[in-house]
N, C-alpha and C. Protein backbone atom coordinates (compact mmCIF):
# COMPACT_ATOMS: atom_id res chain seq x y z
N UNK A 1 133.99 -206.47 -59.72
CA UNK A 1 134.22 -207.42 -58.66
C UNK A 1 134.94 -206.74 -57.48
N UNK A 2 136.07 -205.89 -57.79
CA UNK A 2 136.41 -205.30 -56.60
C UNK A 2 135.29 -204.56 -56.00
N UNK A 3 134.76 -203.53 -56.39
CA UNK A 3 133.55 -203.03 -55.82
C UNK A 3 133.19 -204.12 -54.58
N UNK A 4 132.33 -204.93 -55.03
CA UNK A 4 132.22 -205.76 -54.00
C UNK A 4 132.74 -206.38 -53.14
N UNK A 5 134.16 -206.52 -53.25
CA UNK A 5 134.78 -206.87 -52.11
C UNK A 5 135.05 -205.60 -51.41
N UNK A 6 135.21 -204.79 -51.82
CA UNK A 6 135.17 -203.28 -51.18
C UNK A 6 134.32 -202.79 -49.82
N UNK A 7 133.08 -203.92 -50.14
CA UNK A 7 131.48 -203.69 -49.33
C UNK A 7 131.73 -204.33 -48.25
N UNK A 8 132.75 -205.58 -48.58
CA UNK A 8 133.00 -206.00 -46.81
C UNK A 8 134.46 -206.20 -46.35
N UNK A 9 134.87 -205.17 -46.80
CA UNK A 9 136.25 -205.08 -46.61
C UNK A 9 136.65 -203.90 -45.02
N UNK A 10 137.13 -204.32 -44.44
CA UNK A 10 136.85 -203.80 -42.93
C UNK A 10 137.83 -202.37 -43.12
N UNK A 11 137.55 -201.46 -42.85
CA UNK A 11 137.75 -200.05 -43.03
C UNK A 11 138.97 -199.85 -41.65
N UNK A 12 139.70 -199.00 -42.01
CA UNK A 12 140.26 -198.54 -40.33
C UNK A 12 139.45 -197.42 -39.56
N UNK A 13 139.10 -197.51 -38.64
CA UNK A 13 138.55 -196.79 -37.76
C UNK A 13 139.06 -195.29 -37.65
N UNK A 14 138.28 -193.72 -37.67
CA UNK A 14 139.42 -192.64 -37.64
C UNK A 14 139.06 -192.35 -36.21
N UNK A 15 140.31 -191.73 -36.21
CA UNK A 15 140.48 -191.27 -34.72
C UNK A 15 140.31 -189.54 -34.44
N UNK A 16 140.60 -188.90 -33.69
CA UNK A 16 140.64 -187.32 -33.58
C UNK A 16 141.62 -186.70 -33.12
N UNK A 17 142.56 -185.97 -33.42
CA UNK A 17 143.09 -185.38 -32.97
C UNK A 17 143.15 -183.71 -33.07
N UNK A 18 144.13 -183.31 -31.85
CA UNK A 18 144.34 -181.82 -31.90
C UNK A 18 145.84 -181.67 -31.83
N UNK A 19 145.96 -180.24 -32.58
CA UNK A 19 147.42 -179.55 -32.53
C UNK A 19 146.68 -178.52 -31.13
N UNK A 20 147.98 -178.88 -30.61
CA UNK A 20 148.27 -177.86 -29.29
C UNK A 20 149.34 -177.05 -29.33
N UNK A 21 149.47 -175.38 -29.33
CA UNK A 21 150.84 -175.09 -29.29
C UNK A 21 151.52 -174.67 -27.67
N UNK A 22 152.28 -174.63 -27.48
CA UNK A 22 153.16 -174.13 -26.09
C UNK A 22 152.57 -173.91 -25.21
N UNK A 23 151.36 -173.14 -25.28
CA UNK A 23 150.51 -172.90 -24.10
C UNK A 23 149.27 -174.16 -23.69
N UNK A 24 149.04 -175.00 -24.68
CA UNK A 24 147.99 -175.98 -24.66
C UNK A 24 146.63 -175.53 -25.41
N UNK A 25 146.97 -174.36 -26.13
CA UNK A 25 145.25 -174.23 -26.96
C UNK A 25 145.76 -174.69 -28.29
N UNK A 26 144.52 -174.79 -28.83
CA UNK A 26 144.08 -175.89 -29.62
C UNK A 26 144.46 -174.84 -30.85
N UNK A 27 145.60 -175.41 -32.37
CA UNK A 27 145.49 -174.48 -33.48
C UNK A 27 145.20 -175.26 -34.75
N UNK A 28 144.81 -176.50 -34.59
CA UNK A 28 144.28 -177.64 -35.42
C UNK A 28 143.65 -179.01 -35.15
N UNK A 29 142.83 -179.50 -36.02
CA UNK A 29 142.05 -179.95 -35.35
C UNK A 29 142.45 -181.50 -36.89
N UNK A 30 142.53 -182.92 -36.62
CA UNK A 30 142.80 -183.67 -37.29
C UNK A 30 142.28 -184.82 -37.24
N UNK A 31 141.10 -185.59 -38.44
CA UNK A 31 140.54 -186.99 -38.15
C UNK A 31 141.56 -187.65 -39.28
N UNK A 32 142.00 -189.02 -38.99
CA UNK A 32 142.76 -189.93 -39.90
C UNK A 32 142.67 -190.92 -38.65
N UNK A 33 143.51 -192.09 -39.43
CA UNK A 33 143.30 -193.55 -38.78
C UNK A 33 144.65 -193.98 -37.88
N UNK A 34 145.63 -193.25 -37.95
CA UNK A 34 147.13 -192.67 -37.56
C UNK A 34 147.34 -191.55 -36.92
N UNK A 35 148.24 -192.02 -36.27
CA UNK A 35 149.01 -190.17 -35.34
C UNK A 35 149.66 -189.37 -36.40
N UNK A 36 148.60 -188.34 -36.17
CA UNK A 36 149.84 -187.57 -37.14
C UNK A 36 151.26 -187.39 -36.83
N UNK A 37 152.27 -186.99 -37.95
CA UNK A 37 153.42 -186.66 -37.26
C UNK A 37 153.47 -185.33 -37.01
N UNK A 38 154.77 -185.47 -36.04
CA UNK A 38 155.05 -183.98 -35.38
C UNK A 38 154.76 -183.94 -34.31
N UNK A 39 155.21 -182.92 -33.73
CA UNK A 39 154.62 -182.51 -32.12
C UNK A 39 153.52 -182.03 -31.86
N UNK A 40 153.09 -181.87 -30.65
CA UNK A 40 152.49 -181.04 -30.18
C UNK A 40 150.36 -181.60 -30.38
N UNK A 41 150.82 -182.73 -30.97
CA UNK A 41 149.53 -184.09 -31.45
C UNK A 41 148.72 -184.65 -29.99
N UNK A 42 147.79 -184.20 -30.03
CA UNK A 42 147.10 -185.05 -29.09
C UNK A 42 145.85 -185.91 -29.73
N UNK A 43 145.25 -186.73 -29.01
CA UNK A 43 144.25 -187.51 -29.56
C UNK A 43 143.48 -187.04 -28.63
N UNK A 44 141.69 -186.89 -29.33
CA UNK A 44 140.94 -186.53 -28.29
C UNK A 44 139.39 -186.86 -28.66
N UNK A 45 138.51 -187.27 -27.50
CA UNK A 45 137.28 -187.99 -28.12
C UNK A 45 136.50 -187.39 -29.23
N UNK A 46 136.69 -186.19 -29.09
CA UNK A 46 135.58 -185.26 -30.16
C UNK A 46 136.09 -184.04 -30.32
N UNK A 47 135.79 -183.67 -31.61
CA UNK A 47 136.14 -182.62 -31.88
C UNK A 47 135.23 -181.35 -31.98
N UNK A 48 135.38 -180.03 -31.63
CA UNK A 48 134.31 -179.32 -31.27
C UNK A 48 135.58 -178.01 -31.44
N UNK A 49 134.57 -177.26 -33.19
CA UNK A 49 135.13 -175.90 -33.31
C UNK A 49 134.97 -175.12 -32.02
N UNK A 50 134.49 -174.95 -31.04
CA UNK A 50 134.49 -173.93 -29.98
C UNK A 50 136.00 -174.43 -29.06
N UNK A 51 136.45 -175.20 -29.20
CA UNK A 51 138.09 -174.86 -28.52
C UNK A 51 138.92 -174.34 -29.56
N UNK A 52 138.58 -174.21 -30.35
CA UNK A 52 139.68 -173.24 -31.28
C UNK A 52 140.24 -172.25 -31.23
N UNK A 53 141.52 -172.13 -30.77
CA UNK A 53 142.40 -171.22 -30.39
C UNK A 53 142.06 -171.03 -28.68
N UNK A 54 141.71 -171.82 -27.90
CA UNK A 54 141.26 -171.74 -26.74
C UNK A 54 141.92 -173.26 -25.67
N UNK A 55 141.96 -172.95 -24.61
CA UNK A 55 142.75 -174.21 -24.11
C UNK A 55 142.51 -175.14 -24.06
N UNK A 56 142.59 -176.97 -24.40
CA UNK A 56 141.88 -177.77 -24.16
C UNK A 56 140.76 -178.23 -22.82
N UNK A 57 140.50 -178.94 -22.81
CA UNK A 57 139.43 -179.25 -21.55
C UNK A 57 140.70 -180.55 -21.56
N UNK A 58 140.81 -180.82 -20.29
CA UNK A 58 141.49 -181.79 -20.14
C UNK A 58 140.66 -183.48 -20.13
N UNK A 59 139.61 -183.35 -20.05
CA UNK A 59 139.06 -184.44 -20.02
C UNK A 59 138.22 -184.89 -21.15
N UNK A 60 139.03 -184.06 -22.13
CA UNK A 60 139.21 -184.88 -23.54
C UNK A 60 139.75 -185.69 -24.57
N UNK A 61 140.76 -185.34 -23.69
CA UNK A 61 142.12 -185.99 -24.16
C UNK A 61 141.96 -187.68 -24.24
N UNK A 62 142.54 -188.46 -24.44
CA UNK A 62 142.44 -189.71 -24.67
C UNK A 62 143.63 -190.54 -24.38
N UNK A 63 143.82 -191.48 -23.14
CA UNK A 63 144.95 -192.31 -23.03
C UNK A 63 145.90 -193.05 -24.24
N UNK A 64 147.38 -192.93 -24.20
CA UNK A 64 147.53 -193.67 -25.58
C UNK A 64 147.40 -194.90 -25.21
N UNK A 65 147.12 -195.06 -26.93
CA UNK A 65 147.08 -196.63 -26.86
C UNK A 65 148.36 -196.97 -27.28
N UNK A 66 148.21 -198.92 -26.98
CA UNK A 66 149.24 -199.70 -27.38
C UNK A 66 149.35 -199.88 -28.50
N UNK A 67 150.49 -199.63 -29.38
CA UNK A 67 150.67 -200.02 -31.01
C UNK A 67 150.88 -201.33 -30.78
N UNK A 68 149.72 -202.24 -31.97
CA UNK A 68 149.62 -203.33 -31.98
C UNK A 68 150.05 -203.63 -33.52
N UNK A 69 151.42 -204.79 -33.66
CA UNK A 69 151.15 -205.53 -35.08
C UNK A 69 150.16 -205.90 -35.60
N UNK A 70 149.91 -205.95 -37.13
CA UNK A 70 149.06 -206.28 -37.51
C UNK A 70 148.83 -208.04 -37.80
N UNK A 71 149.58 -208.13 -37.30
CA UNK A 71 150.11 -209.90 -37.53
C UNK A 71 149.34 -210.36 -35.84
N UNK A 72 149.76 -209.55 -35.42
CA UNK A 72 149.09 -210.27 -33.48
C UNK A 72 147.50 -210.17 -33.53
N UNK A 73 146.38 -209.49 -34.34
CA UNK A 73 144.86 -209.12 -34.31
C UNK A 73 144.83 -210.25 -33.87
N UNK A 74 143.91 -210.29 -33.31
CA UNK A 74 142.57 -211.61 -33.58
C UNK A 74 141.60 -211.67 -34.46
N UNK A 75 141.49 -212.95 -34.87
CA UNK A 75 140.55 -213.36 -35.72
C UNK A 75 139.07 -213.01 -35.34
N UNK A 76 138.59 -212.47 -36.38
CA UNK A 76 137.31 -212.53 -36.31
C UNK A 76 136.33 -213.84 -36.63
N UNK A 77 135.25 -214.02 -35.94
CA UNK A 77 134.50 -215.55 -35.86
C UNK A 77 133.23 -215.11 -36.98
């Protein structure tokens, strides 16, 4: 029975991020549904081994968002 509730059980969405060190190139690359912790974390639309170890493109980066309670969502219809 869980199984099946499993099937429409709404997933969290992952996001992308990159480790940047001091200079701004890229020394990790991170999908999860959360900011990672620590510094140096950016979020960014896609991830692409060819910036690795190389400087970001700036127009990948991604505005933060607003942390929203989980109590404020809206209902789905």
């Amino acid at each position: 029975m869980h199984f099946l509730w499993s099937l429409f059980a709404r997933k969290p969405a992952l996001r992308q991020f990159a480790l940047l060190d001091a200079e701004g190139r890229c020394q990790a690359f991170k999908e999860c549904s959360q900011p990672p912790v620590g510094n140096g974390w950016v979020e960014i639309e896609e991830i692409r081994l060819s910036w690795m170890h190389r400087p970001l493109p700036a127009h990948v980066r991604v505005s933060p968002r607003q942390a929203r309670s989980p109590r404020h969502q809206p209902l789905a219809a």
